[in-house]
N, C-alpha and C. Protein backbone atom coordinates (compact mmCIF):
# COMPACT_ATOMS: atom_id res chain seq x y z
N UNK A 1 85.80 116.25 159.29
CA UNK A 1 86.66 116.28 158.12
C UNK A 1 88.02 115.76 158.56
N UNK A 2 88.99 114.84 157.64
CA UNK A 2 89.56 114.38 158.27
C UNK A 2 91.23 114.54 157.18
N UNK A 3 91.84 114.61 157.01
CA UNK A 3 93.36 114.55 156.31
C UNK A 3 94.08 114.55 156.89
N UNK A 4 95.34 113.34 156.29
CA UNK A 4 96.48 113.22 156.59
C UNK A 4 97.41 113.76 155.75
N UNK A 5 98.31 114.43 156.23
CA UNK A 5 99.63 114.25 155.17
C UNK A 5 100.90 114.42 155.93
N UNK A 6 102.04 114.36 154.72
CA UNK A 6 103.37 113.74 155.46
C UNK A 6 104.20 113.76 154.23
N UNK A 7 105.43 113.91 154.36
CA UNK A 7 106.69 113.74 153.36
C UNK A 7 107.26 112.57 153.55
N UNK A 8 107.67 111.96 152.72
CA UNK A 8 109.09 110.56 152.51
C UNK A 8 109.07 110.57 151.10
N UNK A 9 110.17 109.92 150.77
CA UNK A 9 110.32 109.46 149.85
C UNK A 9 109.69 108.93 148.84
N UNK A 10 109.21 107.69 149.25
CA UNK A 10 107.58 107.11 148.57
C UNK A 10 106.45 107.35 149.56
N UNK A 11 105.46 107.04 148.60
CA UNK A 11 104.06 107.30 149.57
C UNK A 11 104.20 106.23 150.25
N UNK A 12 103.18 106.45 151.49
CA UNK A 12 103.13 105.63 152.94
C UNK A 12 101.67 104.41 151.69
N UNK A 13 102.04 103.57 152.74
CA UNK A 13 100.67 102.78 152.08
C UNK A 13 99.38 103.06 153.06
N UNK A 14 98.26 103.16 152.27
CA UNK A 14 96.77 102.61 152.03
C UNK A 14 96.43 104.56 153.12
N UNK A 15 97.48 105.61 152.85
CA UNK A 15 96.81 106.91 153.18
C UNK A 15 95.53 106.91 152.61
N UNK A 16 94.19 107.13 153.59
CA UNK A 16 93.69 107.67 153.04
C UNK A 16 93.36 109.14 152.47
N UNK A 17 92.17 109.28 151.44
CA UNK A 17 92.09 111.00 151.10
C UNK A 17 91.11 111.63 152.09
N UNK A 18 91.56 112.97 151.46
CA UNK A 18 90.46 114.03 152.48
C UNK A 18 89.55 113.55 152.51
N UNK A 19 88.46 113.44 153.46
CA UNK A 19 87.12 112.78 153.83
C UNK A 19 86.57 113.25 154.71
N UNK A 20 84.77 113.30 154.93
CA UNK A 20 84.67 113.94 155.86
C UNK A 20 82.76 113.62 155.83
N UNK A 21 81.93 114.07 156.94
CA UNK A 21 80.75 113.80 157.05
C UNK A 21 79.88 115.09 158.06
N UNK A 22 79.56 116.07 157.06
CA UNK A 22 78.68 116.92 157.35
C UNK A 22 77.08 116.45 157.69
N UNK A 23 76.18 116.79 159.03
CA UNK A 23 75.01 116.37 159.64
C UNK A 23 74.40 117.67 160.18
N UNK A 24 73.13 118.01 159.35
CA UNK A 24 72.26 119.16 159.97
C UNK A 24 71.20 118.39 160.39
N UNK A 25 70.67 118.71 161.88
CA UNK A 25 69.28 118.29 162.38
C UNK A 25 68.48 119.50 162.68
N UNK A 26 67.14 119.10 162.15
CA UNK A 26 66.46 120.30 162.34
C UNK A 26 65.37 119.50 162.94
N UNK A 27 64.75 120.50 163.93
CA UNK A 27 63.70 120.24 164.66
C UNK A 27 62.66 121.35 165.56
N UNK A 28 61.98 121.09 164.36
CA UNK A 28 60.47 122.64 164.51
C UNK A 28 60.05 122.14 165.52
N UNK A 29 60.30 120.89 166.15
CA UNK A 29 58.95 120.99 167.81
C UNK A 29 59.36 119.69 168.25
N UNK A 30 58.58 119.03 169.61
CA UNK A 30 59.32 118.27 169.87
C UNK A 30 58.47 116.80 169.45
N UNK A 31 57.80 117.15 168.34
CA UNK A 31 57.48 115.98 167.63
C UNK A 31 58.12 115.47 166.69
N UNK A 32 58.80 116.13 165.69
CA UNK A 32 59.44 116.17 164.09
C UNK A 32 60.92 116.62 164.40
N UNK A 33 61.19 115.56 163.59
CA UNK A 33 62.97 115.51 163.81
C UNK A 33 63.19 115.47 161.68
N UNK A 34 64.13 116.12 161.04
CA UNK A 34 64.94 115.76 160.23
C UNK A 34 66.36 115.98 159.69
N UNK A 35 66.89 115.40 159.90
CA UNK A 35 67.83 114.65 159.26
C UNK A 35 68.84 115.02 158.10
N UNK A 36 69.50 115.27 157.57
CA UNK A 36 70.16 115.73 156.26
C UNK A 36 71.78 115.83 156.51
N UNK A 37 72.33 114.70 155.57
CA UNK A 37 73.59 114.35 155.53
C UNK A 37 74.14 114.05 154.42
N UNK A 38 75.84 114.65 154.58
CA UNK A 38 77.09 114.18 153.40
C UNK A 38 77.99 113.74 153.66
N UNK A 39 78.22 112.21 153.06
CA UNK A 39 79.49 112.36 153.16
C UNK A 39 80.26 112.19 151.87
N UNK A 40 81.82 112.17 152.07
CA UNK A 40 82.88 112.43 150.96
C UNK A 40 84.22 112.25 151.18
N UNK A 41 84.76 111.80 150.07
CA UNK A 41 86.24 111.78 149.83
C UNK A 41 86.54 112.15 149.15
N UNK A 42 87.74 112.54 148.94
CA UNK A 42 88.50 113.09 147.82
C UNK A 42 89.22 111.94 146.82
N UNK A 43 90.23 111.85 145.90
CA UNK A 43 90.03 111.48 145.10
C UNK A 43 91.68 110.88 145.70
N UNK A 44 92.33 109.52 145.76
CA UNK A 44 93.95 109.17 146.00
C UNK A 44 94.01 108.67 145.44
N UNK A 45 95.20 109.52 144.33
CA UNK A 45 96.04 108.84 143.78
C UNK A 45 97.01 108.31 143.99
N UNK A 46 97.89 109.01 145.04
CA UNK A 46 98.77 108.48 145.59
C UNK A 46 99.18 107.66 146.78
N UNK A 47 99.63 106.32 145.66
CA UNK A 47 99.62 105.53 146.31
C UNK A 47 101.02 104.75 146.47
N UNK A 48 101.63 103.90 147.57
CA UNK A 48 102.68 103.01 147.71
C UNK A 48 102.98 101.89 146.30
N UNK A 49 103.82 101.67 146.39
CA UNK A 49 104.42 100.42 145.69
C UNK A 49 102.96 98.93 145.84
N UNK A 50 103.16 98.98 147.50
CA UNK A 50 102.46 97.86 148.13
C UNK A 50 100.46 98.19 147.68
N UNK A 51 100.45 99.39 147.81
CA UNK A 51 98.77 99.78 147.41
C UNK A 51 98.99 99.25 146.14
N UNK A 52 99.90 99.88 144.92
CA UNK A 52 99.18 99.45 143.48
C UNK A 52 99.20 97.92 143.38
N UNK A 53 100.30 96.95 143.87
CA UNK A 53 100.05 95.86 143.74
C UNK A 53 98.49 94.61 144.85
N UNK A 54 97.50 96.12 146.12
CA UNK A 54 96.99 95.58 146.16
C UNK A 54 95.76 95.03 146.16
N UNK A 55 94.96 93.78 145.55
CA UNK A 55 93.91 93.74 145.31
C UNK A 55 92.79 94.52 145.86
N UNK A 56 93.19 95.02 146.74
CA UNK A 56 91.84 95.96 147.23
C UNK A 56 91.28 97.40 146.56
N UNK A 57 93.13 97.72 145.87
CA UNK A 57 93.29 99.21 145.52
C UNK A 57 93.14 99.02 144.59
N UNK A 58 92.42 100.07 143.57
CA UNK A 58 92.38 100.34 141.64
C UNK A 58 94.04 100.91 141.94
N UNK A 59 94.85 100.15 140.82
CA UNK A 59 95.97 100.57 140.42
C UNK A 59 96.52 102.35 140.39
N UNK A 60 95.42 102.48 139.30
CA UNK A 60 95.30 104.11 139.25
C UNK A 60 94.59 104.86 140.09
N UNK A 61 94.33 104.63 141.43
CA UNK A 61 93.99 105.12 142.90
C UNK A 61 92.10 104.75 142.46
N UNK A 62 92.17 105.58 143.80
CA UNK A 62 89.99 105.38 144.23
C UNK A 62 90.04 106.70 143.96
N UNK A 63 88.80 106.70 142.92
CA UNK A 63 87.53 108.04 142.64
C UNK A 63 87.19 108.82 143.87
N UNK A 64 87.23 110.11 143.93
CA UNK A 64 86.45 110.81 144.42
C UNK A 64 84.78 110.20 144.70
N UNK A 65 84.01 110.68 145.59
CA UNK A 65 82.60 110.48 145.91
C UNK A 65 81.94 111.39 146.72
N UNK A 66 80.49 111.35 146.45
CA UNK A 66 79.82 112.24 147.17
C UNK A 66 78.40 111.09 147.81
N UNK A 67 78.19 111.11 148.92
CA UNK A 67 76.74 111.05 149.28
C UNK A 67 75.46 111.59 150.11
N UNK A 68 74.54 111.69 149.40
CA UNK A 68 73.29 112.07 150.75
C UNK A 68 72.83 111.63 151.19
N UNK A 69 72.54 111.65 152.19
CA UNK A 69 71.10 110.35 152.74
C UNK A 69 69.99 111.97 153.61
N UNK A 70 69.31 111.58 153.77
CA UNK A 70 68.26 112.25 154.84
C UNK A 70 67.12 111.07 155.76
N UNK A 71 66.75 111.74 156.64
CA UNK A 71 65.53 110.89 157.20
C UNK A 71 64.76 111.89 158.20
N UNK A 72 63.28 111.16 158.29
CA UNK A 72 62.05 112.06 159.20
C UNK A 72 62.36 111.30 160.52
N UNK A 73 61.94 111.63 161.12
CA UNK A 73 61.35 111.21 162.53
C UNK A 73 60.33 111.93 163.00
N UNK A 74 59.27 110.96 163.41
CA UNK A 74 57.69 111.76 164.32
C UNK A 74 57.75 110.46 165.66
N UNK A 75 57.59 111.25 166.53
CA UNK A 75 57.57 110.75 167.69
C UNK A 75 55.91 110.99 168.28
N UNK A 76 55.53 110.26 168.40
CA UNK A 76 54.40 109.98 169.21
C UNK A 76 53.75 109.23 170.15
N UNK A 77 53.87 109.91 171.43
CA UNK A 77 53.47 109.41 172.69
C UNK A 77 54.95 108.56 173.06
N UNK A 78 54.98 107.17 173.57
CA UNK A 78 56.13 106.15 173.50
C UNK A 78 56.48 105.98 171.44
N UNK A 79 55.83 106.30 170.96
CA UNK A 79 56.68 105.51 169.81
C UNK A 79 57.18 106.41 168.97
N UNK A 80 58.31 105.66 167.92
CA UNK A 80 58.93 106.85 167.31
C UNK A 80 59.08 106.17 165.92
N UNK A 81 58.87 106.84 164.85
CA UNK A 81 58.14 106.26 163.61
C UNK A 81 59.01 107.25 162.40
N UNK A 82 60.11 106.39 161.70
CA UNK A 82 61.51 107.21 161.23
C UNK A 82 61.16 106.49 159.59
N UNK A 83 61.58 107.21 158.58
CA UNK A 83 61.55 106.94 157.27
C UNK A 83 62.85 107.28 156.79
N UNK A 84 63.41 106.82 155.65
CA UNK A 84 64.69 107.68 155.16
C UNK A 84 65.35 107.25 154.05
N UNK A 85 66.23 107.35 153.54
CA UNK A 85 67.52 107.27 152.73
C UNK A 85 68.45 107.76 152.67
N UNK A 86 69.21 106.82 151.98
CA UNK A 86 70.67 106.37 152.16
C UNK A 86 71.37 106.89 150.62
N UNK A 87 72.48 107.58 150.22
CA UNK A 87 73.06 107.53 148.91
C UNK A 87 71.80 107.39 147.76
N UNK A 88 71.36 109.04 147.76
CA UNK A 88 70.35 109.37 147.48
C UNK A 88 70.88 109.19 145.63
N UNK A 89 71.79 109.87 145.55
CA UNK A 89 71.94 109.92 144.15
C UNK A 89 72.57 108.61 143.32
N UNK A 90 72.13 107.61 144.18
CA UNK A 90 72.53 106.33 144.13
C UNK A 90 74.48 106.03 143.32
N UNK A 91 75.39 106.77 144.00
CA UNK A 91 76.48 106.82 143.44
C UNK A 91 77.12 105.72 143.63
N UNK A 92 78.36 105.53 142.67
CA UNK A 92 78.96 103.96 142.84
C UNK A 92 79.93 104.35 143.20
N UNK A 93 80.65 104.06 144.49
CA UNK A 93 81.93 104.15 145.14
C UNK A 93 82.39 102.96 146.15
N UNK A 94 83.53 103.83 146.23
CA UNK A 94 84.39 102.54 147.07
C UNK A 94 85.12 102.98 148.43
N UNK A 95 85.42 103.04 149.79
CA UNK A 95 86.07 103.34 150.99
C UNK A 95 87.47 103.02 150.51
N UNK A 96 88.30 104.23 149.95
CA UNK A 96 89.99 103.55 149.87
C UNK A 96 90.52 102.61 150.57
N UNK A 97 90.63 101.41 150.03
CA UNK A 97 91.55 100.46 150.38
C UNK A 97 90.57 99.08 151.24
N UNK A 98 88.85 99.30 150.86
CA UNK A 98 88.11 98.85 152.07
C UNK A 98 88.00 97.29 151.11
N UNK A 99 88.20 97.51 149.60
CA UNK A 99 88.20 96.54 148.60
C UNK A 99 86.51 96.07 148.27
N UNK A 100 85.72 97.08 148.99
CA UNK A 100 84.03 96.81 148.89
C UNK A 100 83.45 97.81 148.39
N UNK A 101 82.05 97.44 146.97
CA UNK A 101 82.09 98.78 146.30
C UNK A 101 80.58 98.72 147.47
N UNK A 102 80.31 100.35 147.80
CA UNK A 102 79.29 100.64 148.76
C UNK A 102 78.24 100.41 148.32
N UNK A 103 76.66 100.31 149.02
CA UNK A 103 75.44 99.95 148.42
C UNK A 103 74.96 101.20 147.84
N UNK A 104 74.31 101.05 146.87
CA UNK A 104 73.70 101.85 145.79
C UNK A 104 72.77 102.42 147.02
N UNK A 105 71.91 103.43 145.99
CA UNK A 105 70.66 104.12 146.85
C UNK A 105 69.90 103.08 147.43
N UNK A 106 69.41 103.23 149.38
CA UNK A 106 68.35 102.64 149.65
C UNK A 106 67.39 103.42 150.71
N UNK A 107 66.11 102.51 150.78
CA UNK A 107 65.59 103.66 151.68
C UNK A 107 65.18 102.44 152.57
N UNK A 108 64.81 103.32 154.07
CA UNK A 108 64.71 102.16 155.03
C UNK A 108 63.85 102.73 156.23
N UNK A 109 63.62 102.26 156.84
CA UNK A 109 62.15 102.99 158.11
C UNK A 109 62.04 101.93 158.86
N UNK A 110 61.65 102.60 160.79
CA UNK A 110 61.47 101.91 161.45
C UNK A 110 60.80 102.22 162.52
N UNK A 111 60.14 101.55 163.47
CA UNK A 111 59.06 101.92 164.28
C UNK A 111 59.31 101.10 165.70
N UNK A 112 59.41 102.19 166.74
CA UNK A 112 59.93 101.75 167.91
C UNK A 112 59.04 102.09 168.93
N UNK A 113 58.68 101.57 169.63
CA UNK A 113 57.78 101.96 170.95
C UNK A 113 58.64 101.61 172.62
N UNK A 114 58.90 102.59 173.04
CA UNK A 114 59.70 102.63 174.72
C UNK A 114 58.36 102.56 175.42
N UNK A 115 59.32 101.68 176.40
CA UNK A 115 58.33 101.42 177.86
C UNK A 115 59.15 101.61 178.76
């Protein structure tokens, strides 16, 4: 979890808001791995002179957001065989000041074998 804050006069430019990325792993044995994650920001409004005029920033600050993702993992023998998703509730947001809106819900899996 992460916040800044600070006093002046005007706001500092491109502060970001409270934010932060909660991760539980659970693992019943040493085959099965999962996964379960959030992350989030809070909602800035306040912003500099230089933020509202810039193209990256919504004038009237960046939305609050929430996301989940989760994923499996089964490991067997050398290989390890993972399924998952990403921004489960497929929400539309943006990284303050990143000027990129994030990808909608996806899901993705992959299969690895060590030697």
């Amino acid at each position: 979890i992460s916040q800044l804050a600070g006093e002046q006069e005007t706001d500092a430019d491109r502060v970001p808001p409270l934010n932060g990325r909660v991760q539980v792993v659970y693992e019943p044995n040493e085959r099965w791995q999962g996964v379960f994650r959030a992350s989030f920001a809070d909602r800035q409004d306040e912003l500099s002179p230089r933020d509202v005029s810039d193209p990256r920033i919504n004038p009237e600050g960046t939305a609050g957001w929430l996301v989940l993702g989760t994923e499996f993992t089964w490991y067997r023998n050398d290989w390890r065989f993972t399924l998952g998703a990403d921004n489960i509730l497929d929400a539309s947001y943006r990284v303050h000041g990143s000027g990129v809106d994030a990808r909608g819900r996806n899901l993705f899996g992959s299969v690895e074998y060590r030697w």
